[in-house]
Protein backbone atom coordinates (compact mmCIF):
# COMPACT_ATOMS: atom_id res chain seq x y z
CA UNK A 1 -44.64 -17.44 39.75
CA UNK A 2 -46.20 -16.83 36.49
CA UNK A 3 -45.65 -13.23 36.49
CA UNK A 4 -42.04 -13.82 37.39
CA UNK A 5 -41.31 -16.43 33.98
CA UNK A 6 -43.50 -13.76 31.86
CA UNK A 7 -40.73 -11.40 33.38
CA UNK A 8 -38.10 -13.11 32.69
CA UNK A 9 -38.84 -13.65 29.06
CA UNK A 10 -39.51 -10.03 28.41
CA UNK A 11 -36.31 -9.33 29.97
CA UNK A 12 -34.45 -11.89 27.72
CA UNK A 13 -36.62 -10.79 24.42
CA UNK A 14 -35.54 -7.34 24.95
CA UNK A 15 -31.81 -8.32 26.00
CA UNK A 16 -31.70 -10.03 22.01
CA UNK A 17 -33.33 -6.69 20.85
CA UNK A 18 -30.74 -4.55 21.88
CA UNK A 19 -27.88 -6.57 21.29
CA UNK A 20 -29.08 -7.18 17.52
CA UNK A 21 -29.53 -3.09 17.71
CA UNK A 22 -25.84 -2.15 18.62
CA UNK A 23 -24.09 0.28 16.13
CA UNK A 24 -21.12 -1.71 14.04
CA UNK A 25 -17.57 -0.28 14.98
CA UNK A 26 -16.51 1.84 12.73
CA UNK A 27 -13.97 0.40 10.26
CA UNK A 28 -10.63 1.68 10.53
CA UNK A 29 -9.07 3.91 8.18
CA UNK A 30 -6.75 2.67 5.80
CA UNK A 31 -3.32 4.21 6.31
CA UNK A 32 -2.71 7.20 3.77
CA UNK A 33 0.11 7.06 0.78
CA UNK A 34 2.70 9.10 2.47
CA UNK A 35 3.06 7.09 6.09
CA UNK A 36 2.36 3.65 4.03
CA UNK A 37 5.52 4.73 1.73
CA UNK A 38 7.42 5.90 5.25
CA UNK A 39 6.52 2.70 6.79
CA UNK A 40 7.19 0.34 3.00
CA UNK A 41 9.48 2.13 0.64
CA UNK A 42 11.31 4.61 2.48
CA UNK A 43 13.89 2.27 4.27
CA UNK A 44 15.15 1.57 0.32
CA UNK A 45 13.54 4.74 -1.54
CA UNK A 46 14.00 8.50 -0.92
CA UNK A 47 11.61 11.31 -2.73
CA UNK A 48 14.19 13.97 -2.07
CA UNK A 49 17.51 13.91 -4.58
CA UNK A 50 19.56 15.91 -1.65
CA UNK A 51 19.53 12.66 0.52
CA UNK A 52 22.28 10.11 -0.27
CA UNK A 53 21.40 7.31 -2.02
CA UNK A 54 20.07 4.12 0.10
CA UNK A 55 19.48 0.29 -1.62
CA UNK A 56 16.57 1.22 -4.49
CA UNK A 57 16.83 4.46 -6.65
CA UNK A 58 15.15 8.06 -5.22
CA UNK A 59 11.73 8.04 -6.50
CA UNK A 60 11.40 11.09 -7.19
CA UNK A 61 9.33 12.19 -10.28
CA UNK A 62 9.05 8.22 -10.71
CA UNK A 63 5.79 8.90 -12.70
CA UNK A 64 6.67 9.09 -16.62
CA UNK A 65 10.59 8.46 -15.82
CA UNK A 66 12.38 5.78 -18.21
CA UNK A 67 13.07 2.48 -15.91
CA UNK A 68 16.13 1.76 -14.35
CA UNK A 69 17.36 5.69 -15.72
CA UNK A 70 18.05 7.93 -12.59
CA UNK A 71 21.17 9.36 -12.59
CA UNK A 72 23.39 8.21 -10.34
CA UNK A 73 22.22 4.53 -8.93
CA UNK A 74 23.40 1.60 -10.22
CA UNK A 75 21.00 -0.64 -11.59
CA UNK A 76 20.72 -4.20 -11.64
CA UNK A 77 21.67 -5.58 -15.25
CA UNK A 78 17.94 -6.53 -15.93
CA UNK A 79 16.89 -3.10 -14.79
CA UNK A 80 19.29 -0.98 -16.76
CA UNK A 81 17.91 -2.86 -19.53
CA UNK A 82 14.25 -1.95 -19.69
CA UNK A 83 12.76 -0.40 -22.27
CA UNK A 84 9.34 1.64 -20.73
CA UNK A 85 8.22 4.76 -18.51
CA UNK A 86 6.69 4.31 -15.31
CA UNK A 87 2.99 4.34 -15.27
CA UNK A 88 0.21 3.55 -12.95
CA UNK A 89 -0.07 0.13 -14.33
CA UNK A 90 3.59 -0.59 -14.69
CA UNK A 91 4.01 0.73 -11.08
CA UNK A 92 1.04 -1.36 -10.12
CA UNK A 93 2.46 -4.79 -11.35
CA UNK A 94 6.07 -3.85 -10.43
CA UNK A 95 4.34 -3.24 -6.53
CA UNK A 96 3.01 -6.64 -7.12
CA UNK A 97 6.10 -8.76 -8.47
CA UNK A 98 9.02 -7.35 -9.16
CA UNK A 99 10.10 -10.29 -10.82
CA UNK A 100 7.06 -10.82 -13.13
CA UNK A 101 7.61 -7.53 -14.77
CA UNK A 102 11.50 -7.57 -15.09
CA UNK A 103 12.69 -11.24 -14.22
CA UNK A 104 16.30 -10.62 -12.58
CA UNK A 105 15.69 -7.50 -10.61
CA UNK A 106 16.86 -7.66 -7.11
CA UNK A 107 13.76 -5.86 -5.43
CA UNK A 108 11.87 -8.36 -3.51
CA UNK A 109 9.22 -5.95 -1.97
CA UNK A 110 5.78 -7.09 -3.07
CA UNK A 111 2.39 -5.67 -1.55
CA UNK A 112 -0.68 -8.22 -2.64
CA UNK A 113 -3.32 -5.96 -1.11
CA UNK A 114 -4.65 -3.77 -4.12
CA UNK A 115 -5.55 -0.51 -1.90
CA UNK A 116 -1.94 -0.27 -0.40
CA UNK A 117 -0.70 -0.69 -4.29
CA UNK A 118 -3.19 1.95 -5.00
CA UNK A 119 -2.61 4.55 -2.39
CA UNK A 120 1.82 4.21 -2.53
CA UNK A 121 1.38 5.07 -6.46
CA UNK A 122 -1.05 7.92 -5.67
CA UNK A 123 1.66 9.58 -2.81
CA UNK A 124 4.18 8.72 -5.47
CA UNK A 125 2.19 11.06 -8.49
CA UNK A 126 1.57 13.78 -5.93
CA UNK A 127 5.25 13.78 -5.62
CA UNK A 128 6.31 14.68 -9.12
């Protein structure tokens, strides 16, 4: 009987052993720029000036381009009204609130999650 219990411990000290050993699963990998714009920013956006417009302005060469200046789409009043170039930090904040950065625009898209912001304005820069 007393072999059996010293057993049966072993077996249950070895059982916590290996279930403290087991590999993590491997995290999974964020979505790139160009399918998180497809899946985000494409229903309003195009990159490609031969499609027709849709709701938001083409994006295309976004980076360094006045606000609410592509030819062709009609702004909201606020928009048409701004006075800066899109850069990575303007791009960032406008990703995060719209309306903080230009109160009266009609986007209402806002991502809170930092590495999304990050990797939509990094598809948008390879696509000037």
């Amino acid at each position: 009987m007393r072999a059996i219990v010293l057993g049966l411990c072993t077996a249950v000290v070895l059982l916590v052993r290996v279930a403290d050993a087991q590999m993590p699963l491997p995290s999974a990998k964020p979505p790139d720029g160009a399918t998180l714009f497809k899946q985000q920013c494409a229903v309003c956006h195009t990159l490609n000036l031969s499609e027709p417009m849709r709701q938001g302005p083409p994006l295309v060469k976004i980076v360094g381009r006045s606000a609410g200046k592509a030819e062709g789409f009609k702004y909201s009043e606020a928009l048409s009204k701004a006075d800066f170039a899109w850069d990575d930090a303007k791009l960032d904040a406008w990703l995060t609130n719209p309306q903080a950065v230009i109160p009266g625009v009609t986007m209402v898209y806002r991502q809170a999650k930092p590495e999304t912001r990050a990797a939509i304005i990094a598809y948008l820069k390879e696509q000037n």
